[in-house]
PDB file of N, CA and C in Angstrom:
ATOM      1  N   UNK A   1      40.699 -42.858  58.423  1.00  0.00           N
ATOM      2  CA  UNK A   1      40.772 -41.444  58.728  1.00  0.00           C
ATOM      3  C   UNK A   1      41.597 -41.267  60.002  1.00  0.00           C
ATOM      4  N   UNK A   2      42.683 -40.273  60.146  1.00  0.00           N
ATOM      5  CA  UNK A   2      43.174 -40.343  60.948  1.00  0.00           C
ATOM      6  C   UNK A   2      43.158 -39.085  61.749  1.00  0.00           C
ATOM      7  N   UNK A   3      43.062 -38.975  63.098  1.00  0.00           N
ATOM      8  CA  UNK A   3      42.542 -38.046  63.943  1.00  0.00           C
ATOM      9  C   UNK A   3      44.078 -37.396  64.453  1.00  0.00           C
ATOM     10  N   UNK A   4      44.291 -36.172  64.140  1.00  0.00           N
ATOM     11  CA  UNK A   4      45.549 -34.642  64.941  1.00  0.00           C
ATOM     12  C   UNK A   4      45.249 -34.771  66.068  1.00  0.00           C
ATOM     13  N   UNK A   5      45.958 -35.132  67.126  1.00  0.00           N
ATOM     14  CA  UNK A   5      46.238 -34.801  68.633  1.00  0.00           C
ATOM     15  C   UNK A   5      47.351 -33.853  68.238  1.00  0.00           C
ATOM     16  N   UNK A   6      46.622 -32.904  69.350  1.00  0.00           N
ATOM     17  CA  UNK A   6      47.413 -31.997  70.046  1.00  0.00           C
ATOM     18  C   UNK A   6      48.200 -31.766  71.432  1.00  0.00           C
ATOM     19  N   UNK A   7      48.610 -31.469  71.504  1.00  0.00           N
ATOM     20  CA  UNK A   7      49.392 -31.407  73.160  1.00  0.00           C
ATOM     21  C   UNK A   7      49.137 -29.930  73.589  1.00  0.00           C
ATOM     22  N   UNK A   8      48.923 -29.751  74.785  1.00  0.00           N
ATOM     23  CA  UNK A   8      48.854 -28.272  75.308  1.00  0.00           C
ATOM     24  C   UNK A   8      49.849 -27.796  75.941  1.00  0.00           C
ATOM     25  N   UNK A   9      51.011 -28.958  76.352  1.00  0.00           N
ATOM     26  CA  UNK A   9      51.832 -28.231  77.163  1.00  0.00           C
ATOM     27  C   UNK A   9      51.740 -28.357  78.385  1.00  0.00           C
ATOM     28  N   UNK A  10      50.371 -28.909  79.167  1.00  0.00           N
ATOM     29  CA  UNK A  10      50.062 -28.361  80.525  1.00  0.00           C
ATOM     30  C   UNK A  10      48.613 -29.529  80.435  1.00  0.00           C
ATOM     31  N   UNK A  11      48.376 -29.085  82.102  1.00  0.00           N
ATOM     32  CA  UNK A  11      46.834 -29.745  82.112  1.00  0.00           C
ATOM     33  C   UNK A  11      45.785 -28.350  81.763  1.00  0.00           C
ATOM     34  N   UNK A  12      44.648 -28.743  81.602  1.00  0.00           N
ATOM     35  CA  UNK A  12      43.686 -27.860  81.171  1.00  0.00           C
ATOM     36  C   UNK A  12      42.625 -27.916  82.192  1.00  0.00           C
ATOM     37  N   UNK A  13      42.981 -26.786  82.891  1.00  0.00           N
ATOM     38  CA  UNK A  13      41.601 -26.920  84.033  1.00  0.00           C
ATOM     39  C   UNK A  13      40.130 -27.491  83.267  1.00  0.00           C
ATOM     40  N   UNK A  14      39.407 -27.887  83.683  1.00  0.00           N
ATOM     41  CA  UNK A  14      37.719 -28.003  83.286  1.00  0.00           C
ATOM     42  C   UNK A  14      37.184 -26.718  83.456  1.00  0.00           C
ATOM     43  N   UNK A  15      36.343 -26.028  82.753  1.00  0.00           N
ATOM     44  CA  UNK A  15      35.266 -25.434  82.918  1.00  0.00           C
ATOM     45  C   UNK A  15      33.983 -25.509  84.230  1.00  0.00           C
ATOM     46  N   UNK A  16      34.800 -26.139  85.257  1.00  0.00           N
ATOM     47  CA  UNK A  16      33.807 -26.451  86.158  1.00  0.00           C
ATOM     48  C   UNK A  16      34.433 -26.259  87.568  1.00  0.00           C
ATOM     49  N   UNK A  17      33.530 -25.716  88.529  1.00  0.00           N
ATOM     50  CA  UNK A  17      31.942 -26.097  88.671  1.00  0.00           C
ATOM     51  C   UNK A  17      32.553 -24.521  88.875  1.00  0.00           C
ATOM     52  N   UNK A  18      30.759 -24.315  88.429  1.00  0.00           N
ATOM     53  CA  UNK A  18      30.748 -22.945  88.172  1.00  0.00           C
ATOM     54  C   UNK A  18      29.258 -23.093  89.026  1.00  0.00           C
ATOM     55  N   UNK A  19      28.700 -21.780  89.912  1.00  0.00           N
ATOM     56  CA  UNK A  19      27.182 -21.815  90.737  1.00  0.00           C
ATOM     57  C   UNK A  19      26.700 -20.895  90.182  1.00  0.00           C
ATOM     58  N   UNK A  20      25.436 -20.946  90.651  1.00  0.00           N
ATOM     59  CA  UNK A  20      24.318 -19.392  90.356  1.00  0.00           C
ATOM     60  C   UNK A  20      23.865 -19.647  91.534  1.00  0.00           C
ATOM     61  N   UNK A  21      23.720 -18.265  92.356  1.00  0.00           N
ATOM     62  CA  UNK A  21      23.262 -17.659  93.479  1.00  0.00           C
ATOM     63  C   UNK A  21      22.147 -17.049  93.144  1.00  0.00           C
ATOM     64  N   UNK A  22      21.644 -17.382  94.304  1.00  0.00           N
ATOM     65  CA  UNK A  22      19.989 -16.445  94.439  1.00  0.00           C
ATOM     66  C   UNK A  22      20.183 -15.725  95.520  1.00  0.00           C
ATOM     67  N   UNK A  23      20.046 -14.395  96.246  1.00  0.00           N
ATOM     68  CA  UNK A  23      20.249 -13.607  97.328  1.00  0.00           C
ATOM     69  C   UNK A  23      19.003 -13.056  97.855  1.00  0.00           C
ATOM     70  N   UNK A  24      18.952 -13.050  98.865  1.00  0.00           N
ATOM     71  CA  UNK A  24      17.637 -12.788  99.248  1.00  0.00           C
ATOM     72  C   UNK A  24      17.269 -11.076  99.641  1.00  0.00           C
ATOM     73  N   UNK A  25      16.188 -10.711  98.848  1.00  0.00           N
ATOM     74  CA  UNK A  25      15.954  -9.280  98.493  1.00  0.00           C
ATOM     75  C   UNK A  25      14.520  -8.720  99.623  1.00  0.00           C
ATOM     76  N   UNK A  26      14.261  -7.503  99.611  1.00  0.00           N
ATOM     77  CA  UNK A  26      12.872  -6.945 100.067  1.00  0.00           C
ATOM     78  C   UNK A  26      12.077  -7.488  99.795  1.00  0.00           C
ATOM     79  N   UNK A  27      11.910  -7.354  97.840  1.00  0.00           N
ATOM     80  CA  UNK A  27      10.750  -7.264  97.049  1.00  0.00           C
ATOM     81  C   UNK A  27       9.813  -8.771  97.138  1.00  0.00           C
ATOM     82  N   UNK A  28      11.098  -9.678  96.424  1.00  0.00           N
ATOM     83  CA  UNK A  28       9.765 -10.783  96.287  1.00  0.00           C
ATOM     84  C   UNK A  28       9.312 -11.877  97.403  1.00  0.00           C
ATOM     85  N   UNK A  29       8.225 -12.162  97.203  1.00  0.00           N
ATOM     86  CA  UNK A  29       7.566 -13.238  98.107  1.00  0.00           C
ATOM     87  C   UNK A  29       8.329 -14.529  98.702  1.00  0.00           C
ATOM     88  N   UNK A  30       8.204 -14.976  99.345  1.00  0.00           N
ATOM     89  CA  UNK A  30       8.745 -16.183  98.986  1.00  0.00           C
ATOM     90  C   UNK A  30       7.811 -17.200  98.322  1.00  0.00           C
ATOM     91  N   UNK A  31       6.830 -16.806  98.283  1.00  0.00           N
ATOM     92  CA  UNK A  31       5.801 -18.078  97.330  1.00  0.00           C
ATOM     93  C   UNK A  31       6.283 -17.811  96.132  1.00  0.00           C
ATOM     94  N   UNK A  32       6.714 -16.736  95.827  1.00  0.00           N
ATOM     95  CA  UNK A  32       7.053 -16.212  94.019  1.00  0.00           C
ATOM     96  C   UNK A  32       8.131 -16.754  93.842  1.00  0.00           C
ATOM     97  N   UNK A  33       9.656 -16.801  95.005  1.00  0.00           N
ATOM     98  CA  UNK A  33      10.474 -17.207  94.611  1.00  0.00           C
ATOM     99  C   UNK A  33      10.627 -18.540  94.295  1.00  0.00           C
ATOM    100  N   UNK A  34       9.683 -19.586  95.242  1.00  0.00           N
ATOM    101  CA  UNK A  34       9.595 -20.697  95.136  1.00  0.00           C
ATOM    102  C   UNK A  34       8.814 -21.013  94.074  1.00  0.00           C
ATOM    103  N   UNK A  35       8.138 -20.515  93.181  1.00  0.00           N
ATOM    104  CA  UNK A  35       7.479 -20.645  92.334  1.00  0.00           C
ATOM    105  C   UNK A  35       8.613 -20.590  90.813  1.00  0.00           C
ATOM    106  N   UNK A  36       9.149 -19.531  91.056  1.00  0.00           N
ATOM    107  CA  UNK A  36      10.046 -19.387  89.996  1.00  0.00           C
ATOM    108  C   UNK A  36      11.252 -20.397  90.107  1.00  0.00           C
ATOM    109  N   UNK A  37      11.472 -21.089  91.274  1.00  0.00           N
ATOM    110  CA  UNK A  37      12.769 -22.276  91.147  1.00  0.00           C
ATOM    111  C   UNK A  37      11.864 -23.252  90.295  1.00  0.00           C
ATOM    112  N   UNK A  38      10.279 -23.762  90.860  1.00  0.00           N
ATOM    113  CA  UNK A  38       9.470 -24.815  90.262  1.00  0.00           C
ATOM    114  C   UNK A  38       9.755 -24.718  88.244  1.00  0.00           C
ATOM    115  N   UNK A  39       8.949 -23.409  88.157  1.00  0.00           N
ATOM    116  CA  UNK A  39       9.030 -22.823  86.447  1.00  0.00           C
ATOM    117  C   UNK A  39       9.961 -23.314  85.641  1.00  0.00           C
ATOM    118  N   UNK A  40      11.283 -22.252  86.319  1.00  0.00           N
ATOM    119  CA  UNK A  40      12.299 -21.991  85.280  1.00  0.00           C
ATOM    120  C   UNK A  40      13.171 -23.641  85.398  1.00  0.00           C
ATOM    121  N   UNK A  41      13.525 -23.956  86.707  1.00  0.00           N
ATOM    122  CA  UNK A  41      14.506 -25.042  86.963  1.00  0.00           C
ATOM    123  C   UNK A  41      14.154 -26.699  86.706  1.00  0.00           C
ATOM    124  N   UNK A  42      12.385 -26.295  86.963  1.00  0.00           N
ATOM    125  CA  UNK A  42      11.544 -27.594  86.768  1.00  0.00           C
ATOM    126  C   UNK A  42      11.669 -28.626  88.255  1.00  0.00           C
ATOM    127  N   UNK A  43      12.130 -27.676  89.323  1.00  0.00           N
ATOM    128  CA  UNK A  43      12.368 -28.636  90.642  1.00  0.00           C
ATOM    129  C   UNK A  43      11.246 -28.848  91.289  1.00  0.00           C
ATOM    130  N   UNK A  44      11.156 -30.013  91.908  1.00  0.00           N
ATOM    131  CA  UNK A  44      10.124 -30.234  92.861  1.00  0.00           C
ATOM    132  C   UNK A  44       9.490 -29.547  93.929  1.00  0.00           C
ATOM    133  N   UNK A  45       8.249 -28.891  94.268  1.00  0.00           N
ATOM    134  CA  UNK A  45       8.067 -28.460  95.184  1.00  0.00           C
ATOM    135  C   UNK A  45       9.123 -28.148  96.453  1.00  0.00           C
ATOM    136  N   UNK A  46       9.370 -29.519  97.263  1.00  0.00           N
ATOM    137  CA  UNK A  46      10.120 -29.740  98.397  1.00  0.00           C
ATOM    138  C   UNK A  46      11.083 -28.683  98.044  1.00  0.00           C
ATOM    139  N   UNK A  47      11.917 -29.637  97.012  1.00  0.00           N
ATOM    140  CA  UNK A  47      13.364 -28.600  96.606  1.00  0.00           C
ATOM    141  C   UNK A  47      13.390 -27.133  96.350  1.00  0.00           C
ATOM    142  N   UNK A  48      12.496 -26.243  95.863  1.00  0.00           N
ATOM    143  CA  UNK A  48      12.139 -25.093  95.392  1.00  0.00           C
ATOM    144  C   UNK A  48      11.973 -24.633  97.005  1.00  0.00           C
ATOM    145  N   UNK A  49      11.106 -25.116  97.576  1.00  0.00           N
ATOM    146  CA  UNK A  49      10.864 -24.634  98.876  1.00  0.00           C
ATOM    147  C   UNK A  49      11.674 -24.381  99.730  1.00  0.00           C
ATOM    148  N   UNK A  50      12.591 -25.222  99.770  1.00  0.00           N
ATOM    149  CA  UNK A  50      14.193 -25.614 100.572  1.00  0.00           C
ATOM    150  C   UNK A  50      15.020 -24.403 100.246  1.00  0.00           C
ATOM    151  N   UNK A  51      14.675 -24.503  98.890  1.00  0.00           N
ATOM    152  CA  UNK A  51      16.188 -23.522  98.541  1.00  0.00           C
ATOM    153  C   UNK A  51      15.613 -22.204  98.812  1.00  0.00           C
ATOM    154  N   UNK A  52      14.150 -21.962  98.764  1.00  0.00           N
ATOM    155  CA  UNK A  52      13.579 -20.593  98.750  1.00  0.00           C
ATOM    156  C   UNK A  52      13.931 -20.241 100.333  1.00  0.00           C
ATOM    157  N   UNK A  53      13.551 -21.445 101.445  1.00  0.00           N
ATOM    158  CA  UNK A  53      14.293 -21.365 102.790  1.00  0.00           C
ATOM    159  C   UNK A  53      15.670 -20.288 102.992  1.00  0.00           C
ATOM    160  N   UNK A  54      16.700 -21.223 102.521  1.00  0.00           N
ATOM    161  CA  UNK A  54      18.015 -21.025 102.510  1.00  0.00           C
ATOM    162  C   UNK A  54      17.856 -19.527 102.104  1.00  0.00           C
ATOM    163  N   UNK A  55      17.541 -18.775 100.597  1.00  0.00           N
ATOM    164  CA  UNK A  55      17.384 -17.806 100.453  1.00  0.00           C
ATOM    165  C   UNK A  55      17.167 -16.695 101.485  1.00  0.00           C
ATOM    166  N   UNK A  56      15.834 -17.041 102.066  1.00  0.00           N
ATOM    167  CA  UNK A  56      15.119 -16.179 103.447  1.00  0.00           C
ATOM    168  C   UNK A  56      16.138 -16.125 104.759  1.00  0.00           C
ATOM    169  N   UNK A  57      16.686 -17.199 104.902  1.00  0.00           N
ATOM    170  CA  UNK A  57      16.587 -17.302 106.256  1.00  0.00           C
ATOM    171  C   UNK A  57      18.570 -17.345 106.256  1.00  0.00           C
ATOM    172  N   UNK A  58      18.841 -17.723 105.200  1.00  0.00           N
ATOM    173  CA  UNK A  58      20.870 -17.859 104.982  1.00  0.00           C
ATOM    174  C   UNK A  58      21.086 -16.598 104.321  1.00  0.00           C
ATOM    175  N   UNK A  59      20.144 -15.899 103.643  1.00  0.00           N
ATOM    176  CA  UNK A  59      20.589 -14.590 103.129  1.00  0.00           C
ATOM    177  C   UNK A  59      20.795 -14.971 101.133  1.00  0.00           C
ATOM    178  N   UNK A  60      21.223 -16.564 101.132  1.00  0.00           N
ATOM    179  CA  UNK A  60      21.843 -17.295  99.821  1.00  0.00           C
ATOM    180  C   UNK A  60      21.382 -18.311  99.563  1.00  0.00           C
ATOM    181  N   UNK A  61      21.369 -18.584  98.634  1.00  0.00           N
ATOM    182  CA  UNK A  61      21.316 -20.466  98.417  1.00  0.00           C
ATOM    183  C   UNK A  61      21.963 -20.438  96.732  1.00  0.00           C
ATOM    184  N   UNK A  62      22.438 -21.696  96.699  1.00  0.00           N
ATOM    185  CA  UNK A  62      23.114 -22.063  95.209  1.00  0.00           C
ATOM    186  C   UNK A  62      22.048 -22.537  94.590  1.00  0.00           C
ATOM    187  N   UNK A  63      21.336 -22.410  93.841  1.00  0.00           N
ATOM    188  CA  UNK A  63      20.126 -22.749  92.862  1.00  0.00           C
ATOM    189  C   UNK A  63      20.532 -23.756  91.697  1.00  0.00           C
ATOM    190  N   UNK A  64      21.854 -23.457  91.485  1.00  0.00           N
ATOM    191  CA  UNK A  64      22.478 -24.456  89.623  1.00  0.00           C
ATOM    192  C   UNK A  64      23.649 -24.791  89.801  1.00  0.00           C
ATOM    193  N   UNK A  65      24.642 -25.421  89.063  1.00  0.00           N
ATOM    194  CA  UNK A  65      25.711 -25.642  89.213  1.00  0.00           C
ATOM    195  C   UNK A  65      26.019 -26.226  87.642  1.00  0.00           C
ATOM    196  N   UNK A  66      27.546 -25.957  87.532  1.00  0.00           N
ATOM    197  CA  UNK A  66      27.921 -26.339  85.684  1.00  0.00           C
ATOM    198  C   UNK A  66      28.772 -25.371  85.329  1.00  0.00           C
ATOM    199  N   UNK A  67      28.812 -25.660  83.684  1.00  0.00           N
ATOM    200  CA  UNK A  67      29.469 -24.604  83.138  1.00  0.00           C
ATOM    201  C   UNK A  67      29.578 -23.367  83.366  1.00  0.00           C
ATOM    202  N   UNK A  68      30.520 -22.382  82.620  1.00  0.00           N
ATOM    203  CA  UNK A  68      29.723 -20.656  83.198  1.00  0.00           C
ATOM    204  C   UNK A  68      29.223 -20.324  82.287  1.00  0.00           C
ATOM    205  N   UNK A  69      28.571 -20.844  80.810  1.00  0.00           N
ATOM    206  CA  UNK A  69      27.998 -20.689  80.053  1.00  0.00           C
ATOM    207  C   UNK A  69      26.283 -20.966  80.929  1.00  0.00           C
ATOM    208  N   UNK A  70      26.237 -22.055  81.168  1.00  0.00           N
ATOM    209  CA  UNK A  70      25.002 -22.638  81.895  1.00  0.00           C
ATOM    210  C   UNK A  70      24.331 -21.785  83.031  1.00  0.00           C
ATOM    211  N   UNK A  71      25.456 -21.490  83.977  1.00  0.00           N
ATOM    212  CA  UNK A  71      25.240 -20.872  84.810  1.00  0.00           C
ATOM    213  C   UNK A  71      25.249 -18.778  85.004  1.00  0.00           C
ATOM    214  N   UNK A  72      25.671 -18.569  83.677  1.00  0.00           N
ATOM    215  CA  UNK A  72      25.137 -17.095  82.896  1.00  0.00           C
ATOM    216  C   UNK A  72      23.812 -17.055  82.576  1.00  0.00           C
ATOM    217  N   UNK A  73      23.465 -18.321  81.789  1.00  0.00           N
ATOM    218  CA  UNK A  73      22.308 -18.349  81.511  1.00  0.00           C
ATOM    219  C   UNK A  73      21.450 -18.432  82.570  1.00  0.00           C
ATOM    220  N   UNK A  74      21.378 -19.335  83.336  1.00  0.00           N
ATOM    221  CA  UNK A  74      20.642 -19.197  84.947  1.00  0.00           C
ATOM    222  C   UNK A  74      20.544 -17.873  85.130  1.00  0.00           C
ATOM    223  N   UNK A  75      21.335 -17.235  85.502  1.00  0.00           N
ATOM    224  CA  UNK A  75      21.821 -16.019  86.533  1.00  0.00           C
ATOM    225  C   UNK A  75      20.523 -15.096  85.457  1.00  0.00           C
ATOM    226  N   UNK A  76      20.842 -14.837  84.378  1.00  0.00           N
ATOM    227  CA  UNK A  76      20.232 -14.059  83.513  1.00  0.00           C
ATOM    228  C   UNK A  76      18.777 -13.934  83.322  1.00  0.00           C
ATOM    229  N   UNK A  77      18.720 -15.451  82.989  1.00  0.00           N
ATOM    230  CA  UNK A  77      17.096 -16.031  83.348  1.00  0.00           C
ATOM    231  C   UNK A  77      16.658 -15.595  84.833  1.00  0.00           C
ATOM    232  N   UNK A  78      17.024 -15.644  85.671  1.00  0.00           N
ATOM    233  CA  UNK A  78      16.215 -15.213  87.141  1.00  0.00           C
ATOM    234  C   UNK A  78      15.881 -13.884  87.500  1.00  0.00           C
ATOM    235  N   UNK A  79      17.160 -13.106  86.643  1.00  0.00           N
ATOM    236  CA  UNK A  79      16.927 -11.793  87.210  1.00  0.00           C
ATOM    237  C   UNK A  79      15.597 -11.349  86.084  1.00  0.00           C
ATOM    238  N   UNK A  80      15.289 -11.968  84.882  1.00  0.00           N
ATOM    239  CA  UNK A  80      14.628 -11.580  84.002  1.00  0.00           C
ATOM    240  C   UNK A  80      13.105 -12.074  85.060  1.00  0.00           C
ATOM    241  N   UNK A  81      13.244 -12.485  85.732  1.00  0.00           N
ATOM    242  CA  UNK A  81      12.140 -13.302  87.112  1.00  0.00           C
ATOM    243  C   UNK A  81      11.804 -11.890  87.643  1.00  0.00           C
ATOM    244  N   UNK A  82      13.108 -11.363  88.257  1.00  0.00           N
ATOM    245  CA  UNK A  82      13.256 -10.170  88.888  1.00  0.00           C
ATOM    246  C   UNK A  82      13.593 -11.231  90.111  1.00  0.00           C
ATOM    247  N   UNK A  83      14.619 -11.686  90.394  1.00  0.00           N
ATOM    248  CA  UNK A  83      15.325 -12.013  91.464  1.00  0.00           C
ATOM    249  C   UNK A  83      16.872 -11.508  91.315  1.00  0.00           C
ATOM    250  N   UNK A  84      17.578 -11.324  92.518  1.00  0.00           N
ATOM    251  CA  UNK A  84      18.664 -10.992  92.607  1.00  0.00           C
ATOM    252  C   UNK A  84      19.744 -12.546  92.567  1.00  0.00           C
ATOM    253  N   UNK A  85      20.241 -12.341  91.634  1.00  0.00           N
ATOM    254  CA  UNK A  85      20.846 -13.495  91.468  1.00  0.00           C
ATOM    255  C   UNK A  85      22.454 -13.165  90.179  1.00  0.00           C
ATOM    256  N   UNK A  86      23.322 -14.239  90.821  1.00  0.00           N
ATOM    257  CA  UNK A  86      24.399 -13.577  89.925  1.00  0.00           C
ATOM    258  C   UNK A  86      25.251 -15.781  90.491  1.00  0.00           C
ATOM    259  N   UNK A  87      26.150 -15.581  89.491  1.00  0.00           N
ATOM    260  CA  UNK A  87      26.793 -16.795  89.158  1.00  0.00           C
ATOM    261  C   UNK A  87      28.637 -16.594  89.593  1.00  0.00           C
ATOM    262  N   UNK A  88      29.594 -17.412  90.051  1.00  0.00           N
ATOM    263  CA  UNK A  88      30.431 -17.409  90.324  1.00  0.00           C
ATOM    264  C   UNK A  88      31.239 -18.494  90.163  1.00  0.00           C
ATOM    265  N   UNK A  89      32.589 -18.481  90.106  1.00  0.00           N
ATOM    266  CA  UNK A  89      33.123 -20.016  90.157  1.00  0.00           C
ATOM    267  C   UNK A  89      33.336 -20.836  91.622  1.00  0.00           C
ATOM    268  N   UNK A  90      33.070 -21.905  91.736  1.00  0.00           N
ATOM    269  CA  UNK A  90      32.872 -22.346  92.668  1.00  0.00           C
ATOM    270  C   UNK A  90      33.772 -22.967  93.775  1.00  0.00           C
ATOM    271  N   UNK A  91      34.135 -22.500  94.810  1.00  0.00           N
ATOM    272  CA  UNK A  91      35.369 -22.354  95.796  1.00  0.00           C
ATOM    273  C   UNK A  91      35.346 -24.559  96.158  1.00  0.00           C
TER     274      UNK A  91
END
């Protein structure tokens, strides 16, 4: 069986790295937010805590990193948390 290569012409950037941001709001706790990195992301205490830090006290923290498929989904999933959170490509 023989496999079509194609040529593009060019290089093909990657799909990467793409972040999801968490911003730090009025409303929620920080025990809630750190609770919801534990839930949804499955991170360790420490780490959830850290980043819930950064949140409070940097205004931001990067929570995910990946595709922008991956990182839509993040973004989407958190705010469904009710966190302020949105995804970007990554500088």
């Amino acid at each position: 069986m023989e496999e079509e290569v194609v040529e593009t012409g060019g290089l093909v950037a990657p799909d990467l790295p793409w972040v999801t941001i968490v911003w730090n709001d009025p409303v929620n706790l920080m025990s809630y937010v750190t609770w919801v990195f534990e839930t949804y992301f499955g991170y360790a205490r420490a780490k959830s805590e850290r980043l819930m830090l950064d949140v409070h006290e940097k205004g931001r923290a990067v929570v995910s990193n990946g595709p922008r498929e991956s990182m839509e989904r993040d973004a989407e999933a958190l705010q469904g948390y009710g966190l302020w959170a949105t995804f970007e490509k990554d500088q």
